[in-house]
C-alpha atoms as a PDB file:
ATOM      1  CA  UNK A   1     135.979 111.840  76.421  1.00  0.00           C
ATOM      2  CA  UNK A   2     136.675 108.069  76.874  1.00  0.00           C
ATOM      3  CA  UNK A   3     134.731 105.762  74.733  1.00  0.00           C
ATOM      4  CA  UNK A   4     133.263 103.007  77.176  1.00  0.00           C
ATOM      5  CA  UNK A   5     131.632 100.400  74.629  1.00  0.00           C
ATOM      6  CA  UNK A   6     130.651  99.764  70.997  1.00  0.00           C
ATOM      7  CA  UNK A   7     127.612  97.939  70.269  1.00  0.00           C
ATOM      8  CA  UNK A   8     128.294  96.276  66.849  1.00  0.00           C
ATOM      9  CA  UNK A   9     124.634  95.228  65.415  1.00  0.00           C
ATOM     10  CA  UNK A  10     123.868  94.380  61.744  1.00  0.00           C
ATOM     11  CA  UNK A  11     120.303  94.331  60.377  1.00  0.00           C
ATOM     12  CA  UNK A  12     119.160  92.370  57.497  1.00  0.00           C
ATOM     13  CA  UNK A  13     115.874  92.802  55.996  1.00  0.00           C
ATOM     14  CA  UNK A  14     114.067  95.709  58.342  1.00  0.00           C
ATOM     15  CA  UNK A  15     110.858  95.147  60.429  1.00  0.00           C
ATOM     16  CA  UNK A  16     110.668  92.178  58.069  1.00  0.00           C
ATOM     17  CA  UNK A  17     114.098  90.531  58.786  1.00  0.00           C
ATOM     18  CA  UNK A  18     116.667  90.019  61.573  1.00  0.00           C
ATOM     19  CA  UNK A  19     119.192  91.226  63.310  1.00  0.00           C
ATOM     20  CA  UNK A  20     123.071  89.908  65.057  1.00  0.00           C
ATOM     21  CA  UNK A  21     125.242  91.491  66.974  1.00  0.00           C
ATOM     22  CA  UNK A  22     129.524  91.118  64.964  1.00  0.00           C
ATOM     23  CA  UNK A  23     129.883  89.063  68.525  1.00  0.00           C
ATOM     24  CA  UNK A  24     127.499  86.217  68.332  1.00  0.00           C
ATOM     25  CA  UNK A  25     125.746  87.160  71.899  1.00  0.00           C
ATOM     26  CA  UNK A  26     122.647  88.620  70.421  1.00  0.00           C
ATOM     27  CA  UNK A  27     120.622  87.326  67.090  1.00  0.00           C
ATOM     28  CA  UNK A  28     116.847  88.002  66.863  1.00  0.00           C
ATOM     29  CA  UNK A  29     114.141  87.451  64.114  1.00  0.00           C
ATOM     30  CA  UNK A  30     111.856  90.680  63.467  1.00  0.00           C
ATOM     31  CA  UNK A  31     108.450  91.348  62.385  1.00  0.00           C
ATOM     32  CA  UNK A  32     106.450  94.636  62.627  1.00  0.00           C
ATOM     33  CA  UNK A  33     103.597  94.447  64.699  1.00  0.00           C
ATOM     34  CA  UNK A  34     100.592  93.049  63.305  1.00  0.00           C
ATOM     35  CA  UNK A  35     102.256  91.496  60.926  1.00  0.00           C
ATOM     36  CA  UNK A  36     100.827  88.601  59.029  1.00  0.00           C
ATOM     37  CA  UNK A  37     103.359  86.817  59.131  1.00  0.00           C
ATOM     38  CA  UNK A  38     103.626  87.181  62.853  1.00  0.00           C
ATOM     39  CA  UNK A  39      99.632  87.140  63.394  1.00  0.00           C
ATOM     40  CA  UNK A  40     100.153  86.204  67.013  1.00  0.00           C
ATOM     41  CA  UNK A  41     103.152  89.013  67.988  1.00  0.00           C
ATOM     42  CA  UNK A  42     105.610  86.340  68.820  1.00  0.00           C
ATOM     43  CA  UNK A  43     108.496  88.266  66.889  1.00  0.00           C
ATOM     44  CA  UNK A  44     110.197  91.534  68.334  1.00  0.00           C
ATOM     45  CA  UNK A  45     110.025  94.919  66.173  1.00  0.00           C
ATOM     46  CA  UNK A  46     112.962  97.843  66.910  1.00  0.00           C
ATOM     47  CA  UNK A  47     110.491  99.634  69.101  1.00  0.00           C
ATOM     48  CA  UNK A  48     110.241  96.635  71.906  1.00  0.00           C
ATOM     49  CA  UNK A  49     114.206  96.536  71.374  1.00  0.00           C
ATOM     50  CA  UNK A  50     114.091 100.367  71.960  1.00  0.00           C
ATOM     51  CA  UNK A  51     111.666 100.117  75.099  1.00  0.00           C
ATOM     52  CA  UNK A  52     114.106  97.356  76.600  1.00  0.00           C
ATOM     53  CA  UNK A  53     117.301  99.620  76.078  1.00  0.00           C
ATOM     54  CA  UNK A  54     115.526 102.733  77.332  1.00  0.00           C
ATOM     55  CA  UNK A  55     113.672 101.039  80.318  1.00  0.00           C
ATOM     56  CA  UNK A  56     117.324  99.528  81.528  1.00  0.00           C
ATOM     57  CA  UNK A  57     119.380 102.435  80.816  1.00  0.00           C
ATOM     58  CA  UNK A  58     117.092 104.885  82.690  1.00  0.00           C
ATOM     59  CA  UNK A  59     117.334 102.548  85.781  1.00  0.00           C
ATOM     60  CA  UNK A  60     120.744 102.257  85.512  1.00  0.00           C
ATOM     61  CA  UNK A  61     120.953 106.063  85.949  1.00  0.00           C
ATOM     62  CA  UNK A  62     118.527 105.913  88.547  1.00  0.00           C
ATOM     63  CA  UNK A  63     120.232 103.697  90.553  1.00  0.00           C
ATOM     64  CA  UNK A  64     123.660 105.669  89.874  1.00  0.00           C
ATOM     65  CA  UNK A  65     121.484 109.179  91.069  1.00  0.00           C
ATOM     66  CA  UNK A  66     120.282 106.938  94.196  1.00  0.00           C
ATOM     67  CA  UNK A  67     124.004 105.599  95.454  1.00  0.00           C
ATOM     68  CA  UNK A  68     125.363 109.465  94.665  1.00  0.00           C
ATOM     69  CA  UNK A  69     122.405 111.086  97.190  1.00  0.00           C
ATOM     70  CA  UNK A  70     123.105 108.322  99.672  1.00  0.00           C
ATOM     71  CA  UNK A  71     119.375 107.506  99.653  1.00  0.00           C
ATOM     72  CA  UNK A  72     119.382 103.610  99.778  1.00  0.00           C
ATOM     73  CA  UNK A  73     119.819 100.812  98.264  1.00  0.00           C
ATOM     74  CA  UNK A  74     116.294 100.635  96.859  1.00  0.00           C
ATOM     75  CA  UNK A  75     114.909  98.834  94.206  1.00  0.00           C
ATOM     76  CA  UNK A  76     113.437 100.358  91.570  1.00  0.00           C
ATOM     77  CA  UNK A  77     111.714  99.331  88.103  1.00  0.00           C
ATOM     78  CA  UNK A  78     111.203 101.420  84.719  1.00  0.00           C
ATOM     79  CA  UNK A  79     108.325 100.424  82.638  1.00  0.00           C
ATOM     80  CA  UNK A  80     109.564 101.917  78.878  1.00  0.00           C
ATOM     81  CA  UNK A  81     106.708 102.318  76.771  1.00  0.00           C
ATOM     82  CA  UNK A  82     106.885 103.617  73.059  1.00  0.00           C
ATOM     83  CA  UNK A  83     104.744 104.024  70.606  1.00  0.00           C
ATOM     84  CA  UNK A  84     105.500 104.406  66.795  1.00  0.00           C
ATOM     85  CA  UNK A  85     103.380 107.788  65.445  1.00  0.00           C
ATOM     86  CA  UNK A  86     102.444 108.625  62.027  1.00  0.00           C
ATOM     87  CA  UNK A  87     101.686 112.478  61.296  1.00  0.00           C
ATOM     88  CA  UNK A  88      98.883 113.390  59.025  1.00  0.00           C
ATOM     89  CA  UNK A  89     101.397 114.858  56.630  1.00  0.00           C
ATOM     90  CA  UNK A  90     103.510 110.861  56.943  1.00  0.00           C
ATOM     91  CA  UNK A  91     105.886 111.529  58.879  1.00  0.00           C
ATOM     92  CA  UNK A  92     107.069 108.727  61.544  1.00  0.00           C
ATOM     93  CA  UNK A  93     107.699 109.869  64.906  1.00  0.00           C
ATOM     94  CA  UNK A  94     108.659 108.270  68.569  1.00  0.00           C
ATOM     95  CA  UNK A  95     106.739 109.040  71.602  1.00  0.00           C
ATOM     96  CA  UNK A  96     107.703 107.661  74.804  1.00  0.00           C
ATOM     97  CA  UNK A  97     106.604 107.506  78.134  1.00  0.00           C
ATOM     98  CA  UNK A  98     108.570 106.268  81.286  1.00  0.00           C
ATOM     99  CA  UNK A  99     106.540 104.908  84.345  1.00  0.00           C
ATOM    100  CA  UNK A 100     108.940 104.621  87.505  1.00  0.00           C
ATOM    101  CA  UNK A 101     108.712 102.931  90.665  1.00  0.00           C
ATOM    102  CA  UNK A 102     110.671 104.277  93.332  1.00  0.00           C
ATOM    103  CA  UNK A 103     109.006 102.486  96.495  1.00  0.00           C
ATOM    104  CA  UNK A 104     109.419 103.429 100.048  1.00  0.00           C
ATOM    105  CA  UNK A 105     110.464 106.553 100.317  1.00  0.00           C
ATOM    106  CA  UNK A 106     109.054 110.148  99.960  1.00  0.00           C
ATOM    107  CA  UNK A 107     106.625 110.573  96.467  1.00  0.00           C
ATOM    108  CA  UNK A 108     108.571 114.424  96.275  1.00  0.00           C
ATOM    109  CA  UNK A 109     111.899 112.640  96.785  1.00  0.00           C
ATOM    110  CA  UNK A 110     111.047 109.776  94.312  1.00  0.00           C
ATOM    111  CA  UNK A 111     109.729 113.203  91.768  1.00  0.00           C
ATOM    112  CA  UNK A 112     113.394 114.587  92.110  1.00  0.00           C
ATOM    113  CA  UNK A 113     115.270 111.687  91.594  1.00  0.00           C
ATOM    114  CA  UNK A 114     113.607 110.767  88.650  1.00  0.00           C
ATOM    115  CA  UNK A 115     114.238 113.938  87.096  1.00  0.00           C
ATOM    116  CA  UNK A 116     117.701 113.899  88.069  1.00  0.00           C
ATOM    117  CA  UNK A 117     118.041 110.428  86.191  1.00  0.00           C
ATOM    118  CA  UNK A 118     116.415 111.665  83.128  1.00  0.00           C
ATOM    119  CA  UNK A 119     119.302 114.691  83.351  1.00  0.00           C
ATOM    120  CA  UNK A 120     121.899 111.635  83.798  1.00  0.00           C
ATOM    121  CA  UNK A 121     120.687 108.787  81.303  1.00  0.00           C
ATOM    122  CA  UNK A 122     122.466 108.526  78.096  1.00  0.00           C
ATOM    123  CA  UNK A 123     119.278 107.442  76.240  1.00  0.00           C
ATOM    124  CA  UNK A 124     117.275 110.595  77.357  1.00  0.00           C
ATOM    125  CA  UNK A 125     120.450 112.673  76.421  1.00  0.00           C
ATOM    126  CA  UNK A 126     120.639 111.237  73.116  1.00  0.00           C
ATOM    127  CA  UNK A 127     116.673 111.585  72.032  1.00  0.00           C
ATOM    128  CA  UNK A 128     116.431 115.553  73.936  1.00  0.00           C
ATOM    129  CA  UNK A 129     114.175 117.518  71.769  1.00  0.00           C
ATOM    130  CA  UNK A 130     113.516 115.130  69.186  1.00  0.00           C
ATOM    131  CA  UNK A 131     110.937 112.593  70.994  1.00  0.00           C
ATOM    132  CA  UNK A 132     108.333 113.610  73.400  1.00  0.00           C
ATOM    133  CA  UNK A 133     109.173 111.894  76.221  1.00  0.00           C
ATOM    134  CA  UNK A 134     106.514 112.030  79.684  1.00  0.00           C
ATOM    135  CA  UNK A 135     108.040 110.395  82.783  1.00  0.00           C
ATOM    136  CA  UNK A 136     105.010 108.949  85.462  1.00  0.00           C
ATOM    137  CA  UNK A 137     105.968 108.352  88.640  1.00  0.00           C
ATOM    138  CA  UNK A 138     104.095 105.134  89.973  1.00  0.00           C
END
């Protein structure tokens, strides 16, 4: 296996603190939602940051899965949504649900390729059996 890319990011402080990437390019200021020192959600939390990697890496497949079948160029969109759980025994837990817009062509088509992204996408790969993950085709 050949290593593609290393993403080198440092947090300091949690929900409650920041975090930089060892390269400069990426420096953000985090706050857990509801936060009161964030009353008006202007801050990001790690389960936006999560959403955005998700949401872009499952298009990315999609769009890789859509040049392989020779089915377009189409454009397509990935709405990432996760949600931050809390069992009744404490435990915190990820739930996620991926809404996907494959326009113009055939909703059983659309159905397949989607699932053959979510077989391709290194973020579905990596979370496989230990987040509930429901993909909506819109």
């Amino acid at each position: 296996m050949a290593r593609l890319y290393t993403a080198n990011v440092t947090s300091f402080g949690g929900r409650n603190g920041r975090v930089r990437s060892d390269d400069g390019n990426f420096e953000l200021d985090l706050r857990p939602p509801g936060s009161t020192t964030d009353p008006d959600n202007k801050f990001v939390n790690p389960e936006l940051l999560f959403a955005a990697a998700y949401s872009a890496c499952f298009d990315s497949a999609l769009q890789s899965i859509i040049r392989t079948d020779k089915v377009g160029p189409i454009e397509t969109s990935v709405k990432a949504s996760v949600s931050l759980d809390k069992s009744d025994d404490g435990k915190y837990t990820l739930a996620v649900t991926l809404a996907v817009a494959i326009p113009l062509i055939d909703r059983l088509l659309a159905k397949e390729l989607m699932e053959k992204a979510h077989k391709k996408c290194p973020y579905s790969l990596a979370i496989k059996g230990n987040v509930e993950v429901k993909l909506v085709l819109v």
